[in-house]
Protein backbone atom coordinates (compact mmCIF):
# COMPACT_ATOMS: atom_id res chain seq x y z
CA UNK A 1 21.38 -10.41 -102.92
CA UNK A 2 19.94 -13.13 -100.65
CA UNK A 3 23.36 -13.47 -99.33
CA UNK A 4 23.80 -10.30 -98.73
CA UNK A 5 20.70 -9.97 -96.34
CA UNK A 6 21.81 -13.15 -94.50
CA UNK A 7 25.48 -11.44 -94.07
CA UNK A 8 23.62 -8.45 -92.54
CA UNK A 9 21.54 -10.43 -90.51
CA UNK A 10 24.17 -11.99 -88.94
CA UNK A 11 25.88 -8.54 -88.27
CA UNK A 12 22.70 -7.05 -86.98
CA UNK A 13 22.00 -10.11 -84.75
CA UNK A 14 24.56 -9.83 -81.56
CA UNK A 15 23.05 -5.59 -81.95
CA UNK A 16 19.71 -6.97 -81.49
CA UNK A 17 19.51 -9.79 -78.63
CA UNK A 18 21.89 -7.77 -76.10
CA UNK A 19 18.70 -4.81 -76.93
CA UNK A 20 16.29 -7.49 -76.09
CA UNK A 21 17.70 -8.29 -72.75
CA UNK A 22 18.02 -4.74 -72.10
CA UNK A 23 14.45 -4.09 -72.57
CA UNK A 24 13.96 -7.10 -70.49
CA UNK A 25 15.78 -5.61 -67.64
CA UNK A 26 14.50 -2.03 -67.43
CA UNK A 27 11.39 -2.58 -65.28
CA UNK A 28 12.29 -0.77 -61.51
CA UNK A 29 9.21 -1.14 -60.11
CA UNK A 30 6.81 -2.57 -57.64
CA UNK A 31 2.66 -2.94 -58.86
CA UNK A 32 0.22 -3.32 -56.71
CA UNK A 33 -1.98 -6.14 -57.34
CA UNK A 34 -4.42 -6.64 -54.92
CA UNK A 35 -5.53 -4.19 -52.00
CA UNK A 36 -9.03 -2.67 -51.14
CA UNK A 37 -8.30 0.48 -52.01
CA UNK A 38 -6.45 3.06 -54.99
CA UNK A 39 -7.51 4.94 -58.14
CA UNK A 40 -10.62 4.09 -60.39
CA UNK A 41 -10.18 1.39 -62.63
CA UNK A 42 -12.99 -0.56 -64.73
CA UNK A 43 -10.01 -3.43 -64.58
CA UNK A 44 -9.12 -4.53 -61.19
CA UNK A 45 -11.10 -5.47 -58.59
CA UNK A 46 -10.53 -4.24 -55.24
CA UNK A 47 -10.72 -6.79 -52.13
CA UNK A 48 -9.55 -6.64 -48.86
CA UNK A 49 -5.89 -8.34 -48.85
CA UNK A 50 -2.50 -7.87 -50.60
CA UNK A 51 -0.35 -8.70 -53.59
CA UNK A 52 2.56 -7.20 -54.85
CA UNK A 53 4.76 -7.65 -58.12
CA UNK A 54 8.75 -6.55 -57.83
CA UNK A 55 10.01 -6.18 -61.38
CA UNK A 56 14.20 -5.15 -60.23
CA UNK A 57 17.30 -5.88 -61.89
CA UNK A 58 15.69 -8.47 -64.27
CA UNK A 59 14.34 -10.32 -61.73
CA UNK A 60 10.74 -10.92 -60.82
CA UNK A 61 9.23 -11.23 -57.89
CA UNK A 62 5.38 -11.93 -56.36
CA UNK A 63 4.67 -10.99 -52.33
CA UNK A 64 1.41 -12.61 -51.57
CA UNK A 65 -1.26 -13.61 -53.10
CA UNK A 66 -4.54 -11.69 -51.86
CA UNK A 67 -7.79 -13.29 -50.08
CA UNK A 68 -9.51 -14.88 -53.40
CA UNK A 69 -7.73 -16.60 -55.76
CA UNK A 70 -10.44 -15.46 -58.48
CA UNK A 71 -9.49 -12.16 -57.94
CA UNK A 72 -5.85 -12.78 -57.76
CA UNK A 73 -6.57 -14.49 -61.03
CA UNK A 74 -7.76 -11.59 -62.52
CA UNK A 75 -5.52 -8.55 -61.21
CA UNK A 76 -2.77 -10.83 -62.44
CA UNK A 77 -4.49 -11.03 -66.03
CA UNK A 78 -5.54 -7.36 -66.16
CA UNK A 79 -1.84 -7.00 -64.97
CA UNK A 80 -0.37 -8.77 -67.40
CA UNK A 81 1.98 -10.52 -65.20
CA UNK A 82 2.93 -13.87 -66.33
CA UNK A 83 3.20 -15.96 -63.18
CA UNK A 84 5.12 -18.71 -65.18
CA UNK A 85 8.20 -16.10 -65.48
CA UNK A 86 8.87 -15.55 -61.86
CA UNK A 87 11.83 -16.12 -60.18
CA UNK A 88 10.71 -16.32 -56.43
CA UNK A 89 7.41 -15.87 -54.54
CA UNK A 90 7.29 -14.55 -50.82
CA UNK A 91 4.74 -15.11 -48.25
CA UNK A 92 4.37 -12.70 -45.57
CA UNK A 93 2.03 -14.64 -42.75
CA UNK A 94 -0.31 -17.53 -42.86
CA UNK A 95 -3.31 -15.21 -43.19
CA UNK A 96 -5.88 -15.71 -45.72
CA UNK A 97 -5.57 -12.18 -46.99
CA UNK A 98 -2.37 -13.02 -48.29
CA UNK A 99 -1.94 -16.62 -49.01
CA UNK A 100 -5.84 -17.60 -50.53
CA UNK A 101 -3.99 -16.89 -54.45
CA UNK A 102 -1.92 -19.58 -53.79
CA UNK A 103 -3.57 -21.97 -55.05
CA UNK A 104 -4.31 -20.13 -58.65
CA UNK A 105 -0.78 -19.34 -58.72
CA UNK A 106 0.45 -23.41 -58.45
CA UNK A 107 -2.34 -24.18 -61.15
CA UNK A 108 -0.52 -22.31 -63.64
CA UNK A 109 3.64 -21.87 -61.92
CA UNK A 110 3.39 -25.47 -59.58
CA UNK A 111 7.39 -25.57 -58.87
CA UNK A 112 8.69 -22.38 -58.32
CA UNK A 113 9.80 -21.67 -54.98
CA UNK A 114 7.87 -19.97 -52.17
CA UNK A 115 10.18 -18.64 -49.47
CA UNK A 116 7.14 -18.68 -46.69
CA UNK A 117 7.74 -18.05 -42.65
CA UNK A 118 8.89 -20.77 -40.01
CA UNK A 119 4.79 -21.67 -38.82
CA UNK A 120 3.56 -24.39 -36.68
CA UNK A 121 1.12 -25.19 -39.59
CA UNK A 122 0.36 -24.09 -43.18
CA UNK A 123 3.99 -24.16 -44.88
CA UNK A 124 5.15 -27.53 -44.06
CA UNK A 125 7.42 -26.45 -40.95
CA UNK A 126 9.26 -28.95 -38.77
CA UNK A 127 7.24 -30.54 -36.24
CA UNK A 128 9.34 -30.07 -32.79
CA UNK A 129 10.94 -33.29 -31.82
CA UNK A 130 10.72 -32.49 -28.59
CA UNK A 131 6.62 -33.49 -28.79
CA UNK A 132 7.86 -36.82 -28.98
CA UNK A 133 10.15 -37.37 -25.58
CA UNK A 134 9.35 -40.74 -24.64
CA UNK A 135 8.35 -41.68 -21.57
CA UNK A 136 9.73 -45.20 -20.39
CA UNK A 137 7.17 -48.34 -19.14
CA UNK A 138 4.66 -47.29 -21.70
CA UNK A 139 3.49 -50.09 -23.82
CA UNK A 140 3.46 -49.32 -27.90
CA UNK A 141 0.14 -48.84 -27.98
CA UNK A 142 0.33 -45.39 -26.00
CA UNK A 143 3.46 -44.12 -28.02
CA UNK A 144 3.97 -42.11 -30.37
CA UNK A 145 4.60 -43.81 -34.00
CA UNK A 146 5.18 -47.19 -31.27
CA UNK A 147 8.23 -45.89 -30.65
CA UNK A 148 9.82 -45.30 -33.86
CA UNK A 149 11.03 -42.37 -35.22
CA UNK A 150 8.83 -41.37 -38.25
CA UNK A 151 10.76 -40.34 -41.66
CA UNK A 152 9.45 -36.75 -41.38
CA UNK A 153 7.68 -34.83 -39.33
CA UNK A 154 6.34 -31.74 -40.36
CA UNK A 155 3.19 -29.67 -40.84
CA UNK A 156 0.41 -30.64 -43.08
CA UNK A 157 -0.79 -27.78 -45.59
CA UNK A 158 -3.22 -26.65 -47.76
CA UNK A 159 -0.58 -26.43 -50.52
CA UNK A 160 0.59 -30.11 -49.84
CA UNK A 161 2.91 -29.86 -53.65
CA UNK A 162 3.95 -26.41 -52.99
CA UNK A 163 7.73 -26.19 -53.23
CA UNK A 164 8.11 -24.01 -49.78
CA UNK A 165 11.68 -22.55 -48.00
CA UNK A 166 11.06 -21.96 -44.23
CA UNK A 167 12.86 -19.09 -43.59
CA UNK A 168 14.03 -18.93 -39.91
CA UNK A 169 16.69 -15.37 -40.63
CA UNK A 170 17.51 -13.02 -42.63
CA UNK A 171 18.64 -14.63 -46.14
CA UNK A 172 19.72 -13.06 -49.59
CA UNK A 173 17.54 -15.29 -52.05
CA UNK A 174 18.84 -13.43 -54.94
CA UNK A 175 21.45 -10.75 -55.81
CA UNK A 176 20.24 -7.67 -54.13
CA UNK A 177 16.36 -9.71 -52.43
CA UNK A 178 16.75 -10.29 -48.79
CA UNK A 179 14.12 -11.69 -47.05
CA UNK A 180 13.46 -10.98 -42.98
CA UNK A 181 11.84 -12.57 -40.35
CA UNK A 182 10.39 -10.82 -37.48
CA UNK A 183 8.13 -12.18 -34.48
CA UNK A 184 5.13 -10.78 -33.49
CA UNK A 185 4.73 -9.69 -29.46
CA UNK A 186 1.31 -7.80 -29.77
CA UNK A 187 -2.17 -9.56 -28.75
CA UNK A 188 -4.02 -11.42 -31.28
CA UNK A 189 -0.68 -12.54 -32.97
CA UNK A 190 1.62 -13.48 -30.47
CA UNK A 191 4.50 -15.61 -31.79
CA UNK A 192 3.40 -15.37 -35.31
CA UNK A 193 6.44 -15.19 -37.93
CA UNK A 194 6.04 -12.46 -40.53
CA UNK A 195 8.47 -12.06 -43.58
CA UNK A 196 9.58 -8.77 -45.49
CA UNK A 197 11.18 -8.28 -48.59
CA UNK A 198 14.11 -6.17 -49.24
CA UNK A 199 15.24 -4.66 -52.10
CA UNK A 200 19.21 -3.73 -52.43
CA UNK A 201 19.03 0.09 -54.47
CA UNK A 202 21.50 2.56 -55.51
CA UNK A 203 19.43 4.87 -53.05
CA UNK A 204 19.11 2.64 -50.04
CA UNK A 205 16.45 -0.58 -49.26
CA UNK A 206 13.38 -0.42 -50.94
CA UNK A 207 10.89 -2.76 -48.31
CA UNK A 208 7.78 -4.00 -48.81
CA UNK A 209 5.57 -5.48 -46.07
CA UNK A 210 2.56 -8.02 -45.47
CA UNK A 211 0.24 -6.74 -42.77
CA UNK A 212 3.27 -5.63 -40.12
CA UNK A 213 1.80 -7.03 -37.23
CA UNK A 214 4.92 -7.16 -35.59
CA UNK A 215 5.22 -3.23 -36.43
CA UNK A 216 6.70 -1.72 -39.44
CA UNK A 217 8.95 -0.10 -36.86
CA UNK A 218 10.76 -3.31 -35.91
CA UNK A 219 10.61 -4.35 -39.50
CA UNK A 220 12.73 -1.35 -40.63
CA UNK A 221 15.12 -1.88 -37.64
CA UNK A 222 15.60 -5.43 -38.59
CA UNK A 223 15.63 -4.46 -42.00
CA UNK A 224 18.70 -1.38 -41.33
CA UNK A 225 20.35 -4.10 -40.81
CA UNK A 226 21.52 -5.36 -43.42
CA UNK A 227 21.59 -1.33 -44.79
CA UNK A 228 20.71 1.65 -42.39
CA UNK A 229 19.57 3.74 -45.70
CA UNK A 230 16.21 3.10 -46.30
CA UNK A 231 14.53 4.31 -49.10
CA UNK A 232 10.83 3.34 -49.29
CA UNK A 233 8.35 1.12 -47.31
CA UNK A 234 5.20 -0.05 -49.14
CA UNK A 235 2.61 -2.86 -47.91
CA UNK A 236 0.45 -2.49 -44.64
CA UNK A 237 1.24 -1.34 -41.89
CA UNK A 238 -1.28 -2.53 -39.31
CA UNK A 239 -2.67 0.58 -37.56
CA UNK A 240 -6.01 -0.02 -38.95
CA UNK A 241 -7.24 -0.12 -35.23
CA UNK A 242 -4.57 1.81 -33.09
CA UNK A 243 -5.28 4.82 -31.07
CA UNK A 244 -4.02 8.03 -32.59
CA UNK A 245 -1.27 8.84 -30.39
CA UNK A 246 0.05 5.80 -31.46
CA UNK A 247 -0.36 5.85 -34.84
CA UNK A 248 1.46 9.24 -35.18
CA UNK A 249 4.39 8.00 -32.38
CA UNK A 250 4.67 5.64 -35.36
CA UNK A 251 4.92 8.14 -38.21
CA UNK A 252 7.37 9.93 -36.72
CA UNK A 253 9.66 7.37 -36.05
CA UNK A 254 9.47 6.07 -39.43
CA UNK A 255 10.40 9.99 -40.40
CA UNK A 256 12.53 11.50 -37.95
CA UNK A 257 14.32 8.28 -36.32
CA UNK A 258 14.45 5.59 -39.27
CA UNK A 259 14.89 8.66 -41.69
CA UNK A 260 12.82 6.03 -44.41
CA UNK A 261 13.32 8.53 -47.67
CA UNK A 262 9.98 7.82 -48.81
CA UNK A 263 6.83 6.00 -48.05
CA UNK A 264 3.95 4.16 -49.49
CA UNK A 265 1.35 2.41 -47.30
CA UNK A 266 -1.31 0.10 -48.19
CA UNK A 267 -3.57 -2.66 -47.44
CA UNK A 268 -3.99 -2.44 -42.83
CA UNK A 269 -2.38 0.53 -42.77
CA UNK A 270 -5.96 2.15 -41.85
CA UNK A 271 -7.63 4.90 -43.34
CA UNK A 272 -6.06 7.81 -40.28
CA UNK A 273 -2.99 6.11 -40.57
CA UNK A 274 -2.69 7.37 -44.50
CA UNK A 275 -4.02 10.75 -43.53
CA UNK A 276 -1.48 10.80 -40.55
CA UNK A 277 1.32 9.83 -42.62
CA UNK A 278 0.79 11.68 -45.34
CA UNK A 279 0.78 14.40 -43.36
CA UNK A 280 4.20 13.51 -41.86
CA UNK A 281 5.84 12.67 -45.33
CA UNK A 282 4.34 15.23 -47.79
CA UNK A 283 5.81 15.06 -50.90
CA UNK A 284 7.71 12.14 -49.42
CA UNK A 285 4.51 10.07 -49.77
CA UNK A 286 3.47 8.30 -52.72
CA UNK A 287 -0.33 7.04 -53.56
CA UNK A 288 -0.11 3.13 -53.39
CA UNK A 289 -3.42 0.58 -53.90
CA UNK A 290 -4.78 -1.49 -56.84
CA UNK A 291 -2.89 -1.35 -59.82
CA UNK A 292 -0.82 1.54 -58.39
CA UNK A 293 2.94 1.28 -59.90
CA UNK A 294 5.86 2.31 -57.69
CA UNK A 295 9.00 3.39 -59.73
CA UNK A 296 12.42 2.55 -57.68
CA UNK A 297 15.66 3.88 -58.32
């Protein structure tokens, strides 16, 4: 008898792992996990910042980290994400509203690698050699390293063991997970690098976005890019202090000229700029915030 139930163990077992790693692979979705804003929940707290989790094709992905790392902390436990398990983490911009969970999530995942934005500070970027041109007849004293050429020269950071990737262009980090790089032009951020994360679907890119401060607009056209169908946009979208007019020039590019298939704006997007574009999108629209789940195709 005994060996009977080992014999149909061993059948059984080849049935059961491949239904495992099915299970493990079902999750098409992006959670919100940190944002000032969504449905009542006794669980999460609500802050002003951003976090999101991408569960896609077995892989696992975390896009920011929020502006308190003891509420990351939390979200992430009420969550039930296990930040040991991820594959990548993105950071959008150097802004504290994004990057502060950082240093909860290297207490518990300290290796895994943070693609982060080419910065003249924060993410351990390359210093430009051209700072140290040398000048001839100085003596040592007045040049830089005396004259030698220092072993590295980068950026200091407040995440001095964080395993970082500058990202400079638009790279596929995984099958399917591009990440893009567009430059701020506007006032208050000039210059300022700001990565996106795209998601290759069966119905067309599925983005999501830090704070868009170089506009979602040229995000998505950067973005169509790599694949002119474009099926959602979710993150902020930074018209939390535009004028109107603008706001709705915006929603109606992201409609009518982009043709994004659906939409689901958080964090900076501003409180007219959801009534705006939910007015634009209708049913196209989906509720994002706090522990709000997006399903993808």
């Amino acid at each position: 008898m005994r060996r009977y139930i080992i014999r149909s163990l061993a059948f059984l077992l080849p049935l059961v792992v491949p239904l495992a790693e099915a299970t493990a692979q079902v999750e098409k979705r992006i959670t919100i996990v940190y944002d000032a804003f969504g449905p009542v929940s006794a669980r999460l707290k609500m802050d002003w910042g951003f976090a999101a989790f991408v569960e896609y094709g077995g892989r696992r992905i975390l896009f920011d980290t929020g502006n308190n790392a003891k509420t990351f902390a939390h979200n992430i436990k009420e969550l039930g994400i296990d930040l040991k398990q991820l594959d990548a983490v993105v950071i959008s911009h150097r802004h504290g509203d994004h990057t502060s969970g950082l240093n909860h999530l290297l207490e518990v995942n300290p290796t895994v690698t943070i693609f982060a934005p080419q910065e003249a500070a924060y993410f351990k970027g390359k210093t430009p050699l051209v700072f140290l041109k040398r000048e001839p007849g100085l003596p040592p004293s007045l040049s830089y390293y005396r004259g030698q050429q220092p072993e590295t020269f980068v950026s200091g950071s407040p995440w001095p063991d964080a395993n970082f990737e500058i990202i400079t262009e638009t790279k596929e980090i995984l099958p399917g997970f591009f990440v893009l790089t567009t430059k701020s032009d506007k006032a208050g951020t000039r210059d300022m690098n700001e990565l996106s994360l795209a998601i290759r679907t069966p119905e067309g890119l599925a983005l999501v976005v830090g704070c868009s401060h170089p506009g979602v607009e040229k995000i998505l056209e950067a973005a169509s890019k790599i694949d002119p169908n474009l099926y959602t946009v979710t993150g902020g979208f930074h018209l939390v202090v535009t004028p109107p007019d603008e706001v709705r020039r915006v929603a109606s590019i992201l409609s009518d000229t982009l043709k994004v298939k659906r939409i689901a704006p958080g964090h900076c997007t501003g409180e007219l700029g959801f009534k705006v574009l939910m007015e634009q999108f209708k049913d196209r629209f989906e509720q994002a915030g706090a522990g709000q789940v997006l399903n993808m195709p």
